[in-house]
PDB file of N, CA and C in Angstrom:
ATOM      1  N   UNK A   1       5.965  -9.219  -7.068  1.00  0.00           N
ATOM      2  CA  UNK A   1       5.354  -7.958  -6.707  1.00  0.00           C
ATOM      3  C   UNK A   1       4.033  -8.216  -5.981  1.00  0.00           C
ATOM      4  N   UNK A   2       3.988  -7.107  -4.980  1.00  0.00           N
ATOM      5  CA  UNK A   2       2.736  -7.932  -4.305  1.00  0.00           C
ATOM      6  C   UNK A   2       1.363  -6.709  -4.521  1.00  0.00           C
ATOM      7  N   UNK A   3       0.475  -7.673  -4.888  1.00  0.00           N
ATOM      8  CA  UNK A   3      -0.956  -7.166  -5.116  1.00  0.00           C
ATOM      9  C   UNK A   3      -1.641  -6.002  -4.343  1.00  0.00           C
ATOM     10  N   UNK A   4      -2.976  -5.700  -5.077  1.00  0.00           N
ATOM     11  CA  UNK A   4      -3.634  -5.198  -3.906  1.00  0.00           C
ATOM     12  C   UNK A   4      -4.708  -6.319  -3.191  1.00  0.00           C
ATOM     13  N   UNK A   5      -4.862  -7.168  -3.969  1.00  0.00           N
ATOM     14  CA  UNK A   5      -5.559  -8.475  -3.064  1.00  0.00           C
ATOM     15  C   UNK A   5      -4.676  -8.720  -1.951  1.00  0.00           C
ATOM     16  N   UNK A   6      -3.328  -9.306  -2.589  1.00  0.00           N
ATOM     17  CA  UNK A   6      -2.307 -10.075  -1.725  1.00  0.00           C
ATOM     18  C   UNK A   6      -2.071  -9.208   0.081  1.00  0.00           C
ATOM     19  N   UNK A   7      -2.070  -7.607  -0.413  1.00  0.00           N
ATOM     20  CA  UNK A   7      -2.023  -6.436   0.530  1.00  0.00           C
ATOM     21  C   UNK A   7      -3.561  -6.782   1.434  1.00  0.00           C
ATOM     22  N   UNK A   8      -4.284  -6.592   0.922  1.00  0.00           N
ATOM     23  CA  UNK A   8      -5.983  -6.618   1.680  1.00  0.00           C
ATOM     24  C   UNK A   8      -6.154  -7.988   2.701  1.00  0.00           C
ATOM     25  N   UNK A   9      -5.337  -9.249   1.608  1.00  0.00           N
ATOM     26  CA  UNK A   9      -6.040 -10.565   2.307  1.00  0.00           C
ATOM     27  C   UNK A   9      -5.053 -10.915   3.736  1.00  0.00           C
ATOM     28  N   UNK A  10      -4.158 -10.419   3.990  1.00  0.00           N
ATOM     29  CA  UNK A  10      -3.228 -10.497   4.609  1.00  0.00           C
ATOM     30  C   UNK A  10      -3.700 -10.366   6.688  1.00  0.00           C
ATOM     31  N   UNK A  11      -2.948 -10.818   7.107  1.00  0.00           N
ATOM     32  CA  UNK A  11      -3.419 -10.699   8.889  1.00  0.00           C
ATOM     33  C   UNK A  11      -3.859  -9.470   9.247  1.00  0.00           C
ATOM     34  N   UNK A  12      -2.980  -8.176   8.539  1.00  0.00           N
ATOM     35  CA  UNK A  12      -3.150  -7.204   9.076  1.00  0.00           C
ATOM     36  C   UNK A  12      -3.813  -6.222   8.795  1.00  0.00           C
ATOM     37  N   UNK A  13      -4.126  -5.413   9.683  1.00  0.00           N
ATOM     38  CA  UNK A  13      -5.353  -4.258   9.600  1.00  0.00           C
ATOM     39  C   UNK A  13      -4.797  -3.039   8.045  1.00  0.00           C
ATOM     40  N   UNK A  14      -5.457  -3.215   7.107  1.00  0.00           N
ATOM     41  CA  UNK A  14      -5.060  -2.305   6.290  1.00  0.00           C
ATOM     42  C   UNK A  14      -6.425  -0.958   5.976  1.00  0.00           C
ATOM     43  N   UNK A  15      -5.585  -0.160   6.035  1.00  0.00           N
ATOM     44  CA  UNK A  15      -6.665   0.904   5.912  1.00  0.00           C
ATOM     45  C   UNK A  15      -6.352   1.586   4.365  1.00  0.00           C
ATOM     46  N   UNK A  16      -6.913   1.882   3.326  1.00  0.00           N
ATOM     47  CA  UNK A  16      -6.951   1.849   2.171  1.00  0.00           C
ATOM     48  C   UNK A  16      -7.575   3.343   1.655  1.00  0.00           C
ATOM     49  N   UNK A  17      -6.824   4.075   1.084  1.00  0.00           N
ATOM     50  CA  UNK A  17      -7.272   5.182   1.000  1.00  0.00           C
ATOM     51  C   UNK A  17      -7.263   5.481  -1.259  1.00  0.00           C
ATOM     52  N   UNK A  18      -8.836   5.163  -1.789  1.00  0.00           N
ATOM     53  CA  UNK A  18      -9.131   5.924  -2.908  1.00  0.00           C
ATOM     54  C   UNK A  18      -8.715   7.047  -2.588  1.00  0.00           C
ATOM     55  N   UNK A  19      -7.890   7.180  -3.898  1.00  0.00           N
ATOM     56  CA  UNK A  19      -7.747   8.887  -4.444  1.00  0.00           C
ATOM     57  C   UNK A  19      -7.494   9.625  -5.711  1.00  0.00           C
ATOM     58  N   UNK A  20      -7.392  10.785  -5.962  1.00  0.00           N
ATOM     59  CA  UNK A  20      -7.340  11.494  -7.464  1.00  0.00           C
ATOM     60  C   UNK A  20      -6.175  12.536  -7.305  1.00  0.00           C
ATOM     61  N   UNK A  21      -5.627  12.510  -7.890  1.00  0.00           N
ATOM     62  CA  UNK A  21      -4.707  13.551  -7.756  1.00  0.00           C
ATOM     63  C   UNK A  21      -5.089  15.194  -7.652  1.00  0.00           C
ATOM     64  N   UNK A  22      -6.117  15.114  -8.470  1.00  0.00           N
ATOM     65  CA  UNK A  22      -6.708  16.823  -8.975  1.00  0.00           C
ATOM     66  C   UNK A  22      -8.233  16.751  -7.416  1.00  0.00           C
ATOM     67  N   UNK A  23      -8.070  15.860  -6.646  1.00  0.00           N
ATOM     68  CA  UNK A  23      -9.091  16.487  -5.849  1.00  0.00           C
ATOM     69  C   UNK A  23      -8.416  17.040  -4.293  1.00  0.00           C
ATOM     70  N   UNK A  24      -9.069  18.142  -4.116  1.00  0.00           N
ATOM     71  CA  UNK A  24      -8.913  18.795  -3.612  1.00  0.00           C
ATOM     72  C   UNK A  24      -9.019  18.238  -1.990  1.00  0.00           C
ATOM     73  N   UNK A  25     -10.276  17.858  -1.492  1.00  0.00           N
ATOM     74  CA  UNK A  25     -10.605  17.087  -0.275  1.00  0.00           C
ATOM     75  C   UNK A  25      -9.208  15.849   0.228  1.00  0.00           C
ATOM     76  N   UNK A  26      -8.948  15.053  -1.322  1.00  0.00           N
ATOM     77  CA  UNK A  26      -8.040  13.972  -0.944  1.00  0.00           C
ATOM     78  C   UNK A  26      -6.320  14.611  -0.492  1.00  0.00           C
ATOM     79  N   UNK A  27      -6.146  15.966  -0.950  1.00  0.00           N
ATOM     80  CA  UNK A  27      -4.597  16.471  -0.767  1.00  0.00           C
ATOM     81  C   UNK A  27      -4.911  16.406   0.673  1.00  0.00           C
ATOM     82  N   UNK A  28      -5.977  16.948   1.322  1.00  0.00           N
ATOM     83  CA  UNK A  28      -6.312  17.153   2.714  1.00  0.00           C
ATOM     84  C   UNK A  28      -6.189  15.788   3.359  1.00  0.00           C
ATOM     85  N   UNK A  29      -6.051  15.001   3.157  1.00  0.00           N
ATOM     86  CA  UNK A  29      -6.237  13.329   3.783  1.00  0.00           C
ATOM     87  C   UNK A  29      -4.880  13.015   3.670  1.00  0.00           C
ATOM     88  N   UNK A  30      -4.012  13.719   2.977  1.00  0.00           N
ATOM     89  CA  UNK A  30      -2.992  13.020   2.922  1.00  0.00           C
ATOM     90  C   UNK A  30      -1.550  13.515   4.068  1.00  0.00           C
ATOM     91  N   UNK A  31      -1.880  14.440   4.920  1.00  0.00           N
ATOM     92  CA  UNK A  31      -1.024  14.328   5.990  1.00  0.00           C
ATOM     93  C   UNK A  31      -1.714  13.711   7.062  1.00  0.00           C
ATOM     94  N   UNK A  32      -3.036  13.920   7.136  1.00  0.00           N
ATOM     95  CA  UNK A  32      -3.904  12.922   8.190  1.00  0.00           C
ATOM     96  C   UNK A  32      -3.713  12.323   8.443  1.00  0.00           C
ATOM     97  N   UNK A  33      -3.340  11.042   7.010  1.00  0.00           N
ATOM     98  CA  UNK A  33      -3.237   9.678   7.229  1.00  0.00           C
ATOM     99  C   UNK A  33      -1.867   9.097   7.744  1.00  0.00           C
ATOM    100  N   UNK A  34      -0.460  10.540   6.960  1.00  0.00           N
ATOM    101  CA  UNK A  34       0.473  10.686   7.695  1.00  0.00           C
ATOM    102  C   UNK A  34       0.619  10.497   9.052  1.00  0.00           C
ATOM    103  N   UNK A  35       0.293  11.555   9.962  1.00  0.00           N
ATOM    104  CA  UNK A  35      -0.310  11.653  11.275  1.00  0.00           C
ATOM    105  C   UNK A  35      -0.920  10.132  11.884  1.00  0.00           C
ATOM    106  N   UNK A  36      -1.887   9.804  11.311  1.00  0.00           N
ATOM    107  CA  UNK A  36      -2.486   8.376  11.905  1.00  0.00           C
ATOM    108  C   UNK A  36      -1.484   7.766  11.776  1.00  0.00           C
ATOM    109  N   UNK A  37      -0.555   7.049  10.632  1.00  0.00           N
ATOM    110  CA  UNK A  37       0.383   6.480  10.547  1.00  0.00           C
ATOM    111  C   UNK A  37       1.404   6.508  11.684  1.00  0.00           C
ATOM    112  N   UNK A  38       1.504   7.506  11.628  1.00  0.00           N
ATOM    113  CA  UNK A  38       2.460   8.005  12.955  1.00  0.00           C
ATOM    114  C   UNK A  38       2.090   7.441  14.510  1.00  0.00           C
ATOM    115  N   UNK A  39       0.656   7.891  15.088  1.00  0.00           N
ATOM    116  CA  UNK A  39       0.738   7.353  15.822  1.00  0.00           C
ATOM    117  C   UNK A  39       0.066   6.190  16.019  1.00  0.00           C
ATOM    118  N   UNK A  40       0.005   5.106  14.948  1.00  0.00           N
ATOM    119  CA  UNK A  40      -0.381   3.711  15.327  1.00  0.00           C
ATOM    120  C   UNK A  40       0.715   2.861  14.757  1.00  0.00           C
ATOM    121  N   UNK A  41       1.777   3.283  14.027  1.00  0.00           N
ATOM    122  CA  UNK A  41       2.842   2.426  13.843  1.00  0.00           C
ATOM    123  C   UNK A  41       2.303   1.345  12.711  1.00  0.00           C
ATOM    124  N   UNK A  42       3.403   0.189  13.439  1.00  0.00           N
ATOM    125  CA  UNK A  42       3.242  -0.971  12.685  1.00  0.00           C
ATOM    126  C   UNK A  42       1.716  -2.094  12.873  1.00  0.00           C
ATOM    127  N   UNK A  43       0.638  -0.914  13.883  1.00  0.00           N
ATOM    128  CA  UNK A  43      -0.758  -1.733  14.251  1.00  0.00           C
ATOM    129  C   UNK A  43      -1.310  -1.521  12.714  1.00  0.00           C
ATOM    130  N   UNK A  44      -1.129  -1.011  11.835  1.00  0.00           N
ATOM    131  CA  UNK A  44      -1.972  -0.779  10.651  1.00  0.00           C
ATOM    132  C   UNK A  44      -1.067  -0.256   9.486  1.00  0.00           C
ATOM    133  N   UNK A  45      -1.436  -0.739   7.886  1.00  0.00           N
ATOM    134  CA  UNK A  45      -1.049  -1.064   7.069  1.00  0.00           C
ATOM    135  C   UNK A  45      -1.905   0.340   6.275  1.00  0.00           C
ATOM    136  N   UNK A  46      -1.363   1.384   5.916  1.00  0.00           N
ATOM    137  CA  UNK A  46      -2.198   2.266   4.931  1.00  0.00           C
ATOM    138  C   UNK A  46      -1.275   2.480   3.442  1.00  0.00           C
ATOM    139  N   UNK A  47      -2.172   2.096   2.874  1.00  0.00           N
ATOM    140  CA  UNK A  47      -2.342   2.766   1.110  1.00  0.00           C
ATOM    141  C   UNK A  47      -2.825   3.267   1.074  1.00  0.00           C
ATOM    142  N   UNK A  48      -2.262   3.848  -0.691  1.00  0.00           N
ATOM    143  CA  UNK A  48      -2.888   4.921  -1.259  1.00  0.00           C
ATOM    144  C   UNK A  48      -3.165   4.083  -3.095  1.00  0.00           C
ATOM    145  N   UNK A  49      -4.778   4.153  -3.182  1.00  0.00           N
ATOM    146  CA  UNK A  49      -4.749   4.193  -4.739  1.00  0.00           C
ATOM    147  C   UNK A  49      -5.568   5.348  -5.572  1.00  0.00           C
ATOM    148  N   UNK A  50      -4.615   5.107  -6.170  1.00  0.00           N
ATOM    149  CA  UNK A  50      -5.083   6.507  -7.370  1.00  0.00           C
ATOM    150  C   UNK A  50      -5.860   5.819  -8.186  1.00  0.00           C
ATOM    151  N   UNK A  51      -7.328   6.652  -8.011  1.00  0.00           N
ATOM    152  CA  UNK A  51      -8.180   5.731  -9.075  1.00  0.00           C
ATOM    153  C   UNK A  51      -8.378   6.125 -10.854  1.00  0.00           C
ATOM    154  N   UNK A  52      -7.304   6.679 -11.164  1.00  0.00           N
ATOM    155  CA  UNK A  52      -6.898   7.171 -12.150  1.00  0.00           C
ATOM    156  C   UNK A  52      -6.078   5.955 -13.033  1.00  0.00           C
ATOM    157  N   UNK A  53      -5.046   5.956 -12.060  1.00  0.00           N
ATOM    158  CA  UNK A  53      -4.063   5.062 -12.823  1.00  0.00           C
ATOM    159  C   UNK A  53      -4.457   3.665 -12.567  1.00  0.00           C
ATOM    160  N   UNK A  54      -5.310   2.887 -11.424  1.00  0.00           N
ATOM    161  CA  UNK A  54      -5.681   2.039 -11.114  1.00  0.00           C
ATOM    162  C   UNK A  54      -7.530   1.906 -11.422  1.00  0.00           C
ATOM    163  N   UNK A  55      -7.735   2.134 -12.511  1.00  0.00           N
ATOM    164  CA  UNK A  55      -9.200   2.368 -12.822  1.00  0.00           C
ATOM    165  C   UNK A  55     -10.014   0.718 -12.490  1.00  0.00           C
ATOM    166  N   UNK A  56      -9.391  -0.262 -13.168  1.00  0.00           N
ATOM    167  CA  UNK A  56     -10.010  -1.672 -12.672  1.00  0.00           C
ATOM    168  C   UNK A  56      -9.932  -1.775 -11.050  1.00  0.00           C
ATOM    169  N   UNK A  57      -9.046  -1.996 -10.297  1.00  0.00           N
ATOM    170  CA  UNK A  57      -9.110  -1.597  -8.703  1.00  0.00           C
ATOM    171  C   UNK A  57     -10.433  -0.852  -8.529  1.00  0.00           C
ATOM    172  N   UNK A  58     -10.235   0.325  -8.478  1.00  0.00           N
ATOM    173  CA  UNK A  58     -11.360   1.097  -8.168  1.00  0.00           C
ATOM    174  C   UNK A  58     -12.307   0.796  -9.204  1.00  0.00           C
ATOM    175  N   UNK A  59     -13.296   0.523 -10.377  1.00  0.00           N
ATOM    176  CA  UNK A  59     -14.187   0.159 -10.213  1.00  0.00           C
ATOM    177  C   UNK A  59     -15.441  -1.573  -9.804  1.00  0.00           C
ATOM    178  N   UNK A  60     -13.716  -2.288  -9.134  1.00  0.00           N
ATOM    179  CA  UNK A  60     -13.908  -3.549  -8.674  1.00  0.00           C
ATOM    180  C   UNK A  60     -14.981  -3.185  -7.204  1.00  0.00           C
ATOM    181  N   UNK A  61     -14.252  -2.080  -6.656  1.00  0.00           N
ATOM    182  CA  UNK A  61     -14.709  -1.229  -5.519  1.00  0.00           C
ATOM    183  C   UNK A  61     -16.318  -0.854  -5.451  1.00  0.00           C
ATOM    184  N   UNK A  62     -16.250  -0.388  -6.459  1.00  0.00           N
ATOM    185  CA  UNK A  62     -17.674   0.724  -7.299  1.00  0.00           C
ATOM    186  C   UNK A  62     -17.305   1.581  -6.522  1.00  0.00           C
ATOM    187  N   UNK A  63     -15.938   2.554  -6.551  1.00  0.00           N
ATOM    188  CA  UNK A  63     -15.354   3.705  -5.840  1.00  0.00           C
ATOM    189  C   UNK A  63     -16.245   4.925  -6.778  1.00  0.00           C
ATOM    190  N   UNK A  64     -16.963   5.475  -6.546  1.00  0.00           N
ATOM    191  CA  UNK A  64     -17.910   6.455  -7.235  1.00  0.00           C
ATOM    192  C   UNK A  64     -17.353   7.642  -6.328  1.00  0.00           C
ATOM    193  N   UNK A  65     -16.662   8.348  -5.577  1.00  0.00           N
ATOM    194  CA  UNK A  65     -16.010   9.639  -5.351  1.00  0.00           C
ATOM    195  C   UNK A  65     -14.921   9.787  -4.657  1.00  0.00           C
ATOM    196  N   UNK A  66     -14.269  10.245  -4.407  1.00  0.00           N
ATOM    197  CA  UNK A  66     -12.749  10.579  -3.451  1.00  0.00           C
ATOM    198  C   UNK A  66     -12.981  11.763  -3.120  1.00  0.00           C
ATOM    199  N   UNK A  67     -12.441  11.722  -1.648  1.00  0.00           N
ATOM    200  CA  UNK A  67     -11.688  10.266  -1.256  1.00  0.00           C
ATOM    201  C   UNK A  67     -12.765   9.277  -0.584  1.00  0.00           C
ATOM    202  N   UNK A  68     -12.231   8.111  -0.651  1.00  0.00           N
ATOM    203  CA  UNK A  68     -12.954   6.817   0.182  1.00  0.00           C
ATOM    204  C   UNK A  68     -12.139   6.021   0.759  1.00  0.00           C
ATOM    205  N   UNK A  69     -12.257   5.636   1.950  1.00  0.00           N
ATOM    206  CA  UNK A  69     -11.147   5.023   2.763  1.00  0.00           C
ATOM    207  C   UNK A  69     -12.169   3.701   3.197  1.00  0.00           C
ATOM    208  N   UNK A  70     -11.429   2.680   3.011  1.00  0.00           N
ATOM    209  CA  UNK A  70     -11.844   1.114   3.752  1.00  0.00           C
ATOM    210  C   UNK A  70     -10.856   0.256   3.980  1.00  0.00           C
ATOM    211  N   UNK A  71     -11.427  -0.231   4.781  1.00  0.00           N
ATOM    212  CA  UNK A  71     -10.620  -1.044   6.129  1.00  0.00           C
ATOM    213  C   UNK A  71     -10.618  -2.297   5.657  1.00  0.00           C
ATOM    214  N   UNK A  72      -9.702  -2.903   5.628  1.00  0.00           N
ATOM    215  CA  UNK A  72      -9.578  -4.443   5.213  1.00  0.00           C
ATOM    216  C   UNK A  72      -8.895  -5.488   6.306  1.00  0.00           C
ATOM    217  N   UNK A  73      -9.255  -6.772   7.005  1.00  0.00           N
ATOM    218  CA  UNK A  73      -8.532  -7.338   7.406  1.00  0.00           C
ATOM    219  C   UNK A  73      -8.721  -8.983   6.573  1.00  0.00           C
ATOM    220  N   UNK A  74      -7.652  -9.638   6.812  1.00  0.00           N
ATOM    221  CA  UNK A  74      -8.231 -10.963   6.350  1.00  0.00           C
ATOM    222  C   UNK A  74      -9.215 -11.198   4.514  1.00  0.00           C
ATOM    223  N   UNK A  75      -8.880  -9.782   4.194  1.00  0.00           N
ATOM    224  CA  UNK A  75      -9.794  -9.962   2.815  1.00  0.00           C
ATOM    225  C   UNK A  75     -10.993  -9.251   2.693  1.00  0.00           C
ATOM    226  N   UNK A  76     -11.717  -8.926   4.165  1.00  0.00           N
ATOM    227  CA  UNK A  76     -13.189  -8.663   4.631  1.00  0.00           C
ATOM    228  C   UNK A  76     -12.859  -7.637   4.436  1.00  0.00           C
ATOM    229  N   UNK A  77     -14.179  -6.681   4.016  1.00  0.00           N
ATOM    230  CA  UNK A  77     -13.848  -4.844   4.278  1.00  0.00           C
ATOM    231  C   UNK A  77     -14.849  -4.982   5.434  1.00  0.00           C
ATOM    232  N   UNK A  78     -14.309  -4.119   6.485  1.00  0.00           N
ATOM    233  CA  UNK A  78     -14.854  -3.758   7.511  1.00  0.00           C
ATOM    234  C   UNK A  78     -15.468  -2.783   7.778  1.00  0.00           C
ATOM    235  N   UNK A  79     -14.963  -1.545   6.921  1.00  0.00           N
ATOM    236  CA  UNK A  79     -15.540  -0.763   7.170  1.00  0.00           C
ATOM    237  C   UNK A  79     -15.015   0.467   5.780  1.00  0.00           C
ATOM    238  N   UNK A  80     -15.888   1.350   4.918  1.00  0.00           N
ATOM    239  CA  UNK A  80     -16.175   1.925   3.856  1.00  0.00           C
ATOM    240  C   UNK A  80     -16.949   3.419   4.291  1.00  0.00           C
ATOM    241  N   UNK A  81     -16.612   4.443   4.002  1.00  0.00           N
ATOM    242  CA  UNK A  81     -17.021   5.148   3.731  1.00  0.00           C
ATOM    243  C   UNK A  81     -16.150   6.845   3.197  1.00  0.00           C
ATOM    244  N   UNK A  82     -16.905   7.473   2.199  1.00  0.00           N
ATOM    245  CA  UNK A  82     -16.262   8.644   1.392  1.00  0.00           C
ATOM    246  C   UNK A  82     -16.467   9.935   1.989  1.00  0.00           C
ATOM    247  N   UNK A  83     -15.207  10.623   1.692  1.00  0.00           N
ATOM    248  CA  UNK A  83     -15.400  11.945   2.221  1.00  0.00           C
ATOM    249  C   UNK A  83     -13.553  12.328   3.302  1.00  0.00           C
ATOM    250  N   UNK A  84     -13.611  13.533   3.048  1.00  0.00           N
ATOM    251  CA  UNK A  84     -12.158  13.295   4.734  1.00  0.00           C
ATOM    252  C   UNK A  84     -13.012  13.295   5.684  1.00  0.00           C
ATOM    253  N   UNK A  85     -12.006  13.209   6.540  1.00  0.00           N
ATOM    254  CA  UNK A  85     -12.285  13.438   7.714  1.00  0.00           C
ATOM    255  C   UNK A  85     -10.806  13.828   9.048  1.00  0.00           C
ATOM    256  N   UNK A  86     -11.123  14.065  10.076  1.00  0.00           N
ATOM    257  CA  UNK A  86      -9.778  14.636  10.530  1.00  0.00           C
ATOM    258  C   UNK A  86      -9.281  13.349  11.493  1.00  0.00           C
ATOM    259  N   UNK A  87      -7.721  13.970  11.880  1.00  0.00           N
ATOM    260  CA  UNK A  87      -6.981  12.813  12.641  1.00  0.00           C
ATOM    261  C   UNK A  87      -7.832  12.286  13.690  1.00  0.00           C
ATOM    262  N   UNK A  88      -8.622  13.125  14.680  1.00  0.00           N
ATOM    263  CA  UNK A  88      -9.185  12.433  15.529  1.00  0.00           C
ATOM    264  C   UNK A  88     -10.147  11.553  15.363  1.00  0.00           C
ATOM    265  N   UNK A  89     -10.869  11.724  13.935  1.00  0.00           N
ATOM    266  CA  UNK A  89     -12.305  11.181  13.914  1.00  0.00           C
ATOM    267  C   UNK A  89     -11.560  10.111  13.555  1.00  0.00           C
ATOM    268  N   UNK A  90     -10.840   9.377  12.637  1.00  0.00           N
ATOM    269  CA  UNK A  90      -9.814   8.898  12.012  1.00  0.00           C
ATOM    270  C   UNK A  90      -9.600   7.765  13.078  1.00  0.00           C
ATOM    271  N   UNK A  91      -8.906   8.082  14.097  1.00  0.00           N
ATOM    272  CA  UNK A  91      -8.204   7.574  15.251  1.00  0.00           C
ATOM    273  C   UNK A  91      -9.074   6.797  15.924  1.00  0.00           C
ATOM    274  N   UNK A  92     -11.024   8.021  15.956  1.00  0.00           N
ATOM    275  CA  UNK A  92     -11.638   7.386  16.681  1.00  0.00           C
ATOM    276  C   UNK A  92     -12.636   5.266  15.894  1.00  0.00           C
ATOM    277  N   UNK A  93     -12.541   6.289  14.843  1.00  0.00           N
ATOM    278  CA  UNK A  93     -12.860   5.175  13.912  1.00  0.00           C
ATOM    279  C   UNK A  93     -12.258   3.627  14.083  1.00  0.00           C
ATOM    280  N   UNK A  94     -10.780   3.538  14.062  1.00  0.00           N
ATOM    281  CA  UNK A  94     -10.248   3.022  13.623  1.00  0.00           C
ATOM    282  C   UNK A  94     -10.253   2.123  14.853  1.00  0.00           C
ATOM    283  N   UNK A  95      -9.991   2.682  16.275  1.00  0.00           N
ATOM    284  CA  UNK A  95      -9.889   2.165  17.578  1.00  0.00           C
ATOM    285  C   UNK A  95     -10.586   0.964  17.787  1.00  0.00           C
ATOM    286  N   UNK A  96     -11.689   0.593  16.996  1.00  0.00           N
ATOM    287  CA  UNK A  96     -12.577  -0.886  17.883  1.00  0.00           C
ATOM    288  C   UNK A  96     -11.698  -1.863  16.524  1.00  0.00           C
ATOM    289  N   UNK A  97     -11.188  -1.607  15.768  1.00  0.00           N
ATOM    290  CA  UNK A  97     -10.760  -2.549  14.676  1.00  0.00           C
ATOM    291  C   UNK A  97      -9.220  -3.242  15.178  1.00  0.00           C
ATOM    292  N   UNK A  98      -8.736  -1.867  16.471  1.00  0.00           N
ATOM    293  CA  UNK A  98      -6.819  -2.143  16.532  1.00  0.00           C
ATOM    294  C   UNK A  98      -7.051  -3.421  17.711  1.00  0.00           C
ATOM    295  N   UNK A  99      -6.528  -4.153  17.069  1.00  0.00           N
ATOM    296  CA  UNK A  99      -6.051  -5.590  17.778  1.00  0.00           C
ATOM    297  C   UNK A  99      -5.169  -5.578  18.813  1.00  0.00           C
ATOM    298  N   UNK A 100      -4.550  -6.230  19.913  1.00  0.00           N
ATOM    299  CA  UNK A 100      -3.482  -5.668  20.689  1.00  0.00           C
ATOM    300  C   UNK A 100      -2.421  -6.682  20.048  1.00  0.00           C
ATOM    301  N   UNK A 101      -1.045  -6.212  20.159  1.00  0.00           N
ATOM    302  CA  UNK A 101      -0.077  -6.521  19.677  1.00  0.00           C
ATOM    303  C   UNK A 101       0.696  -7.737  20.580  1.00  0.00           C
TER     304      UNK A 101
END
């Protein structure tokens, strides 16, 4: 079974999405990330952890609110920060991290 280290340390761009089931902001992130998924394909790797059921994960993190989304390549977080946000900002974010294929 493979980790969430094993997932993070890996070649590829993973984008990592903290979440709670009962919050309200994170239901909103979750066709977004749909959507992003959609149009970047196989350039990026997204999860979802519930910091509920995964409480050691998230406070390895020091995940203190949801949602929080960070970027992992190679092991490194690249980039961290909480709150939604929409497909475009999302897209725009993500753009200096997508590698060409």
């Amino acid at each position: 079974m493979e980790t969430f280290q094993d997932v993070i340390s890996g070649e590829d761009l993973v984008l990592v999405d903290f979440f709670a089931t009962w919050c309200q902001p994170c239901k909103m992130m979750h066709p977004v990330l749909e959507q992003v998924k959609a149009a970047l394909g196989d350039k990026i790797r997204i999860i979802k952890v519930d910091v509920d059921r995964h409480r050691d994960t998230a406070g390895a993190y020091r995940i203190e609110s949801v949602p929080t989304l960070m970027l992992f390549r190679k092991g490194e977080m690249l980039y961290r920060q909480s709150g939604a946000m929409s497909k475009a900002d999302l897209l725009a974010l993500l753009d200096p991290f997508m590698r060409p294929l």
